[in-house]
N, C-alpha and C. Protein backbone atom coordinates (compact mmCIF):
# COMPACT_ATOMS: atom_id res chain seq x y z
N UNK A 1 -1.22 43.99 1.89
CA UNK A 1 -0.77 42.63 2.09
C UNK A 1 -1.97 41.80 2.58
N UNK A 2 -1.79 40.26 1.72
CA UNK A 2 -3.21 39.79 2.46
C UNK A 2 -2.83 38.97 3.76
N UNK A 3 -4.26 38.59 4.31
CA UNK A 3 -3.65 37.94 5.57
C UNK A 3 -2.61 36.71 5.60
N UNK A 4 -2.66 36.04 4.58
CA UNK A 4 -2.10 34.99 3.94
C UNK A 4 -0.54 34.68 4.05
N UNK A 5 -0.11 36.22 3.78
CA UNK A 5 0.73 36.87 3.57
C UNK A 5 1.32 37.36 4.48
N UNK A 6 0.77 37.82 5.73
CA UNK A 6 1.15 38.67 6.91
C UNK A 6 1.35 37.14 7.87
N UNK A 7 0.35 36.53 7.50
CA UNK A 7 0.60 35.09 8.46
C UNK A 7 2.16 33.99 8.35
N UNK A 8 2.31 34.14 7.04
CA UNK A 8 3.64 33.61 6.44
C UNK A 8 5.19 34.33 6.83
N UNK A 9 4.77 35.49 6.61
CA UNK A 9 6.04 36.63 7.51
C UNK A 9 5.83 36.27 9.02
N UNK A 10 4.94 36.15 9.84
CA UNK A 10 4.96 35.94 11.18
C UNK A 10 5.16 35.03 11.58
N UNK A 11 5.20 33.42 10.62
CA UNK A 11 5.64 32.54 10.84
C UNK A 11 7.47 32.20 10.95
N UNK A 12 7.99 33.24 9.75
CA UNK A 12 8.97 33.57 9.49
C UNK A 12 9.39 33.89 10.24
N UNK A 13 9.48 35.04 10.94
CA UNK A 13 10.12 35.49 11.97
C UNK A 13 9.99 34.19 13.48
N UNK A 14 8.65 33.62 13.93
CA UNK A 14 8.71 32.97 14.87
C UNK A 14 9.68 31.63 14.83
N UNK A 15 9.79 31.48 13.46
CA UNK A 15 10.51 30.23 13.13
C UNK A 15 12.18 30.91 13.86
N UNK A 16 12.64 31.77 12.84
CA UNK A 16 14.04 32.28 13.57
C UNK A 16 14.34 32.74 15.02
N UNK A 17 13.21 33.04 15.61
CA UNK A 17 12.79 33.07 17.22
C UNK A 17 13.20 31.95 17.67
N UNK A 18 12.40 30.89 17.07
CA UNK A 18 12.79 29.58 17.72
C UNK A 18 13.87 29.15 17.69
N UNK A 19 14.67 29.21 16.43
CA UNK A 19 15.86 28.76 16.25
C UNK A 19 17.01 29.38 17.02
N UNK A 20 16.68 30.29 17.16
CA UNK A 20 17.57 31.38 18.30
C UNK A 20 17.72 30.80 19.43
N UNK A 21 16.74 30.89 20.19
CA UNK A 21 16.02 30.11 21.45
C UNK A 21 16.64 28.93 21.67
N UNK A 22 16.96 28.24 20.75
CA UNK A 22 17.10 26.45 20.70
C UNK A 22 18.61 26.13 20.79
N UNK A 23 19.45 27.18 20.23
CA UNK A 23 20.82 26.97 19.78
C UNK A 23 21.10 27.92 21.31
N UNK A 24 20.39 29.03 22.13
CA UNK A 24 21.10 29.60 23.43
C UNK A 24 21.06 27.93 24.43
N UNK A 25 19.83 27.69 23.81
CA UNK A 25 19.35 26.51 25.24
C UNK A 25 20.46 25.39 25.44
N UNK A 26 20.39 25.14 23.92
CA UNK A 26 21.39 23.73 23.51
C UNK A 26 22.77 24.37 24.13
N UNK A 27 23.24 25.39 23.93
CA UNK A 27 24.75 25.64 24.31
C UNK A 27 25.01 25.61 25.86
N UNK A 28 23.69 26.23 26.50
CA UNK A 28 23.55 25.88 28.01
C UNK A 28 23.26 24.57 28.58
N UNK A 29 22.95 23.78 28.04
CA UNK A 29 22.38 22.02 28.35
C UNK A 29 23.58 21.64 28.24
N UNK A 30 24.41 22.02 27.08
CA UNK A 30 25.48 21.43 26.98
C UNK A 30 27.26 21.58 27.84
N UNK A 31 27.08 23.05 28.24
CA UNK A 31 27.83 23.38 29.65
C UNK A 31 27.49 22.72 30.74
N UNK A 32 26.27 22.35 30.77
CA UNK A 32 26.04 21.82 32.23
C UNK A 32 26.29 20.11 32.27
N UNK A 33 26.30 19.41 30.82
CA UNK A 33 26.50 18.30 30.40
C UNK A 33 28.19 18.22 31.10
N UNK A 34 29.04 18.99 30.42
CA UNK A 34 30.19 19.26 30.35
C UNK A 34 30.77 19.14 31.84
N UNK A 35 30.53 20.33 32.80
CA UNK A 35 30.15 20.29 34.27
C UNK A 35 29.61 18.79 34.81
N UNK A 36 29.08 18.27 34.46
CA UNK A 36 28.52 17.25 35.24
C UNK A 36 29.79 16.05 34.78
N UNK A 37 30.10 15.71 33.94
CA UNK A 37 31.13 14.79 33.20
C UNK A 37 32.16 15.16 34.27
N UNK A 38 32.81 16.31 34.11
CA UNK A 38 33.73 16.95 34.70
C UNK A 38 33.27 16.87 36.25
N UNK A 39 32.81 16.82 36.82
CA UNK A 39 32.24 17.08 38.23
C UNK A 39 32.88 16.08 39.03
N UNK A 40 31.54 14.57 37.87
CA UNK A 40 31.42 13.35 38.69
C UNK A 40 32.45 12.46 38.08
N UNK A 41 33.45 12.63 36.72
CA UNK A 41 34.43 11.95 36.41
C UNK A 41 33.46 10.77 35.39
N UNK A 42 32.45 11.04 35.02
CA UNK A 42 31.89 10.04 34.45
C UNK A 42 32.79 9.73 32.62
N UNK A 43 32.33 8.36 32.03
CA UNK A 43 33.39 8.10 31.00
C UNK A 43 32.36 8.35 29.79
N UNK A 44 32.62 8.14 28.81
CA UNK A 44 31.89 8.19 27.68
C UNK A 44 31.28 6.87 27.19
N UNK A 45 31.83 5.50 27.80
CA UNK A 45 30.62 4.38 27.88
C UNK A 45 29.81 4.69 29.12
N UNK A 46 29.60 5.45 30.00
CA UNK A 46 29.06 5.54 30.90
C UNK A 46 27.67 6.39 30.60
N UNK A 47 28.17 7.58 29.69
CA UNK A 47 27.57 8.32 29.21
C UNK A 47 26.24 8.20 28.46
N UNK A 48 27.31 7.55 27.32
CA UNK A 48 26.13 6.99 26.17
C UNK A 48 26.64 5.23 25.87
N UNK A 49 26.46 4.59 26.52
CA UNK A 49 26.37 3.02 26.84
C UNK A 49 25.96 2.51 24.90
N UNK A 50 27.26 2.06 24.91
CA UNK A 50 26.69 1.20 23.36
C UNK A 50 27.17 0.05 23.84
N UNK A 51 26.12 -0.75 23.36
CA UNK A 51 25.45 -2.43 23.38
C UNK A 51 24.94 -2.42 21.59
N UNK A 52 26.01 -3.45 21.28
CA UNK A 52 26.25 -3.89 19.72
C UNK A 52 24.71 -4.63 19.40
N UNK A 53 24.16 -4.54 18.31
CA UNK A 53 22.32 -5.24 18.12
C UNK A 53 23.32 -6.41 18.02
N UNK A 54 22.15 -7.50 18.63
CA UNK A 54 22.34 -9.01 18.32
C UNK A 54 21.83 -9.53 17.36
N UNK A 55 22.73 -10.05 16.48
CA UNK A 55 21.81 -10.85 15.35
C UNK A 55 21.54 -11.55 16.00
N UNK A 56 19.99 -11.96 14.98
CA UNK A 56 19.45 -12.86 15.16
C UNK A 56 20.04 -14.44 14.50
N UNK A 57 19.78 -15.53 15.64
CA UNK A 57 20.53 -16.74 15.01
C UNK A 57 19.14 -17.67 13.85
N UNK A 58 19.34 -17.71 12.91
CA UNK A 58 18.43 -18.35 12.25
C UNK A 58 18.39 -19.96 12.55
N UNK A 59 17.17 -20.60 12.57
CA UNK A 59 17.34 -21.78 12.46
C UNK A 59 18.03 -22.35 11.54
N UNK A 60 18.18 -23.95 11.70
CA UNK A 60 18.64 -24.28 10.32
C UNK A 60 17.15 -25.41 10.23
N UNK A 61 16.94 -25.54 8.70
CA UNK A 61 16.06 -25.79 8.06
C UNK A 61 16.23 -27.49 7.64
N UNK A 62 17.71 -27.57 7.16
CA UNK A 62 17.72 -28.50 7.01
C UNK A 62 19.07 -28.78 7.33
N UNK A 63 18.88 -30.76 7.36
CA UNK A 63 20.31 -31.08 7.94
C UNK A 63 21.25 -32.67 6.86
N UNK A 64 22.21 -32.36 7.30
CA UNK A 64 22.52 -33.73 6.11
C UNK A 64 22.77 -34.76 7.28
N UNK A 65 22.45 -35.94 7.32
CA UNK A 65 22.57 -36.95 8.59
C UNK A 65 24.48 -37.76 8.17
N UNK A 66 24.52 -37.29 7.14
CA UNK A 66 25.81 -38.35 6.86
C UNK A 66 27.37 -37.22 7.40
N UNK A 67 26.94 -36.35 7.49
CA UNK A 67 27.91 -35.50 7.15
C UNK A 67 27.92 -34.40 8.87
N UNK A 68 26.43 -34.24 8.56
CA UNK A 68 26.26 -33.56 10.15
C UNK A 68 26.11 -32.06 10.15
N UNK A 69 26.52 -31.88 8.95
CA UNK A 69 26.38 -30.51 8.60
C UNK A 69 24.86 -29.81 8.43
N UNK A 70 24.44 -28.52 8.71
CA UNK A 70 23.23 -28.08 8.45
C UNK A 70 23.26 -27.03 7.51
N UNK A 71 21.60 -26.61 6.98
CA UNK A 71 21.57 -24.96 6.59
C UNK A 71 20.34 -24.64 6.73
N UNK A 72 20.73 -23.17 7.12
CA UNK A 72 19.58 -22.11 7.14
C UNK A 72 18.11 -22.54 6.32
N UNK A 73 18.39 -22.46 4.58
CA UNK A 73 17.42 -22.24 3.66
C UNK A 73 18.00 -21.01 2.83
N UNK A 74 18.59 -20.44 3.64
CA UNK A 74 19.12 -19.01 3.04
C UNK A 74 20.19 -18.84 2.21
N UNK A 75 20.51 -17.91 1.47
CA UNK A 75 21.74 -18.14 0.92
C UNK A 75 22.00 -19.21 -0.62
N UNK A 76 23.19 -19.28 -0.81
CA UNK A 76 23.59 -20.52 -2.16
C UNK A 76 23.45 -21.85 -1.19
N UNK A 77 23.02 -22.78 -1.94
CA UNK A 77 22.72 -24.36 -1.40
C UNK A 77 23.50 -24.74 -1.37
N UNK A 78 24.33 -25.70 0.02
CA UNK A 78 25.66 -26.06 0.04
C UNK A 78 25.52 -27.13 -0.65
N UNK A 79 26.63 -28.28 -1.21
CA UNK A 79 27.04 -29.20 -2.42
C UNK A 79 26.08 -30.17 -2.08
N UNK A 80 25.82 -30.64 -0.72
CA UNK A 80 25.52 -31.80 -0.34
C UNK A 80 24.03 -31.80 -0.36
N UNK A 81 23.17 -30.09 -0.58
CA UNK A 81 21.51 -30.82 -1.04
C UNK A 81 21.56 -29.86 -2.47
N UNK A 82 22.84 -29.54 -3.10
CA UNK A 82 22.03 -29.07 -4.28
C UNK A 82 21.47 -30.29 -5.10
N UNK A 83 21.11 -29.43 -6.18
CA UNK A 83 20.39 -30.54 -7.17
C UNK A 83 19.21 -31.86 -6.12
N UNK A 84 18.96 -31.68 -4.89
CA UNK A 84 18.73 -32.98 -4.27
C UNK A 84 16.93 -32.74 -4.01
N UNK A 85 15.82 -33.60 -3.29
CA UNK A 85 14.89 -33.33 -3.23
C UNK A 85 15.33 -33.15 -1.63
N UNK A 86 14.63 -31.64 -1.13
CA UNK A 86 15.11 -31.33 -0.11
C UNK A 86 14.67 -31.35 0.98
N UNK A 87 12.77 -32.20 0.76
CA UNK A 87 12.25 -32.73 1.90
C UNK A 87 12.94 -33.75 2.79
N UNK A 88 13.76 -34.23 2.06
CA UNK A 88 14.42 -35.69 2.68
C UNK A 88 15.29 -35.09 3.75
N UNK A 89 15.55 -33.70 3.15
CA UNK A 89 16.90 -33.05 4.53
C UNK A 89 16.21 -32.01 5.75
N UNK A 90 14.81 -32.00 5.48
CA UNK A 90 14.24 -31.20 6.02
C UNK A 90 14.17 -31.81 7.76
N UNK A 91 13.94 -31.03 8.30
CA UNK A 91 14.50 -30.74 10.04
C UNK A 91 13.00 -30.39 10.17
N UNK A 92 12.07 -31.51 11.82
CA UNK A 92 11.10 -30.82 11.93
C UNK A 92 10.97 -29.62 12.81
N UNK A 93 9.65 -29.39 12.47
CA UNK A 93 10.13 -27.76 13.37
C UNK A 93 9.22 -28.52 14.79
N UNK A 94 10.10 -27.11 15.63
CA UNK A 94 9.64 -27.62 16.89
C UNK A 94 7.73 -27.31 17.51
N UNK A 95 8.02 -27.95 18.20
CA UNK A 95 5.47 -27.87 18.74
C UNK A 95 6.03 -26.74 19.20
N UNK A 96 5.07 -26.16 19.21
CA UNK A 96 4.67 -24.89 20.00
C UNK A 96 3.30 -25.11 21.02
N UNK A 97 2.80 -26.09 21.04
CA UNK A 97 2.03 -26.74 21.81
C UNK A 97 2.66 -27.30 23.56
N UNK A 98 2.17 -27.30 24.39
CA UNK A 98 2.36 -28.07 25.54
C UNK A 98 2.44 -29.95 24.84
N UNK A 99 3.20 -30.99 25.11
CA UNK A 99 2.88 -32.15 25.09
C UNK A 99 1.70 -32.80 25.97
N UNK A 100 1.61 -32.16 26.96
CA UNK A 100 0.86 -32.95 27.68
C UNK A 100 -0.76 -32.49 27.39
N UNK A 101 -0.99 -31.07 26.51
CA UNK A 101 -2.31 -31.05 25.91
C UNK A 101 -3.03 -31.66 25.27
N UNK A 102 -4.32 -32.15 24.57
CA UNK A 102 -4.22 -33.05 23.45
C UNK A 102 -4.66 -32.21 22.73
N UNK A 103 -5.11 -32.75 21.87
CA UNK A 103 -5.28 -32.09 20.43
C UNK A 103 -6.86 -31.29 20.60
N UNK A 104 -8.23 -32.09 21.27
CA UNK A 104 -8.96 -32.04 21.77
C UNK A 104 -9.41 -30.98 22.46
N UNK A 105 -8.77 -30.56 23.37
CA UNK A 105 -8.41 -29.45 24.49
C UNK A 105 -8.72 -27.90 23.79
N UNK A 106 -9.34 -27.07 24.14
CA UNK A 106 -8.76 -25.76 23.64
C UNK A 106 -7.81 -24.72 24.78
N UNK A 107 -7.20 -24.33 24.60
CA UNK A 107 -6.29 -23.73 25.72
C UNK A 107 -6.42 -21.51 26.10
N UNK A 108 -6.68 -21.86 27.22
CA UNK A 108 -6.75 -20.71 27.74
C UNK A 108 -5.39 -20.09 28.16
N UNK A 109 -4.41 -19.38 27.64
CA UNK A 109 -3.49 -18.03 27.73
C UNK A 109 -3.76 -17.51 29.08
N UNK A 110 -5.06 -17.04 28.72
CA UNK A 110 -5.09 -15.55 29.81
C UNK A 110 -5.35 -17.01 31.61
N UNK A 111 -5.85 -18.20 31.55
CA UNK A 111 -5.92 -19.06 32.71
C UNK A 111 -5.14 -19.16 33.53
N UNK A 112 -4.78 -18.63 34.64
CA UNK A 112 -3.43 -18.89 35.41
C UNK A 112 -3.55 -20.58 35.76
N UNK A 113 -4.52 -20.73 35.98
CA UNK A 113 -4.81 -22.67 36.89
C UNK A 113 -5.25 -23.48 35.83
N UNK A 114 -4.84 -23.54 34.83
CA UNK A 114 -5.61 -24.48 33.81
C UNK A 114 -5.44 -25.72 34.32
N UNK A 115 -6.67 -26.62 34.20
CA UNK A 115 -7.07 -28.29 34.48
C UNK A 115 -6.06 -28.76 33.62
N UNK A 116 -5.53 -29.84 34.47
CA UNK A 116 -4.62 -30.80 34.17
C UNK A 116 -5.42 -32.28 34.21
C-alpha cells in the first residue's frame, strides 16, 4: 500500500472518530441544555430570542404635488407619472453636508473641535 493510500484510510477512520466524539458531546451539551431550561424555568423566546429583520423603508423618489401621492422608482409606474417626463416629479435628495459649511471648507471627520 502506498503512503497515499495508508494516509487516506487514516483519515478515514479519524473522520468516524470524530464523528463519534461529536454526536457523544452533542447528546451531553444537550442534557445539560435540557437541565438548565428545566432548572431555571427559562421559555423558548428566552432561549433563542427571534427579532423579525426590518425592512428597509425606501425613499420615495418622486412625488405628484396635485395629488400628494409619492413613489419609490421601484416597481410598475403609478398612472399619474406614467408616460410623463419624470424630472418634473423628481424629489430633491437630501445634503449630506453640514449647512453651515461652505463649499470652500474641506472637512475633517476624524476633528473632534472643528473651527466654526
Amino acid at each position: 500500500m502506498t503512503q497515499y493510500q495508508e494516509l487516506l484510510a487514516r483519515k478515514r477512520e479519524l473522520d468516524k472518530t470524530i464523528e463519534q466524539i461529536r454526536r457523544t458531546e452533542s447528546a451531553a451539551a444537550l442534557k445539560t441544555v435540557h437541565e438548565l431550561i428545566a432548572t431555571f424555568g427559562f421559555t423558548a423566546q428566552q432561549v433563542f430570542p427571534f427579532q423579525p429583520v426590518q425592512k428597509k423603508k425606501v425613499q420615495a423618489k418622486y412625488y405628484d404635488p396635485e395629488t400628494g401621492l409619492s413613489w419609490t422608482g421601484r416597481g410598475k409606474a403609478p398612472k399619474w407619472i406614467e408616460g410623463k417626463d419624470r424630472t418634473a416629479y423628481e424629489i430633491a435628495a437630501p445634503r449630506t453636508e453640514p449647512a453651515s459649511q461652505s463649499a470652500g471648507q474641506a472637512s475633517d471627520s476624524g476633528n473632534p473641535f472643528p473651527i466654526q
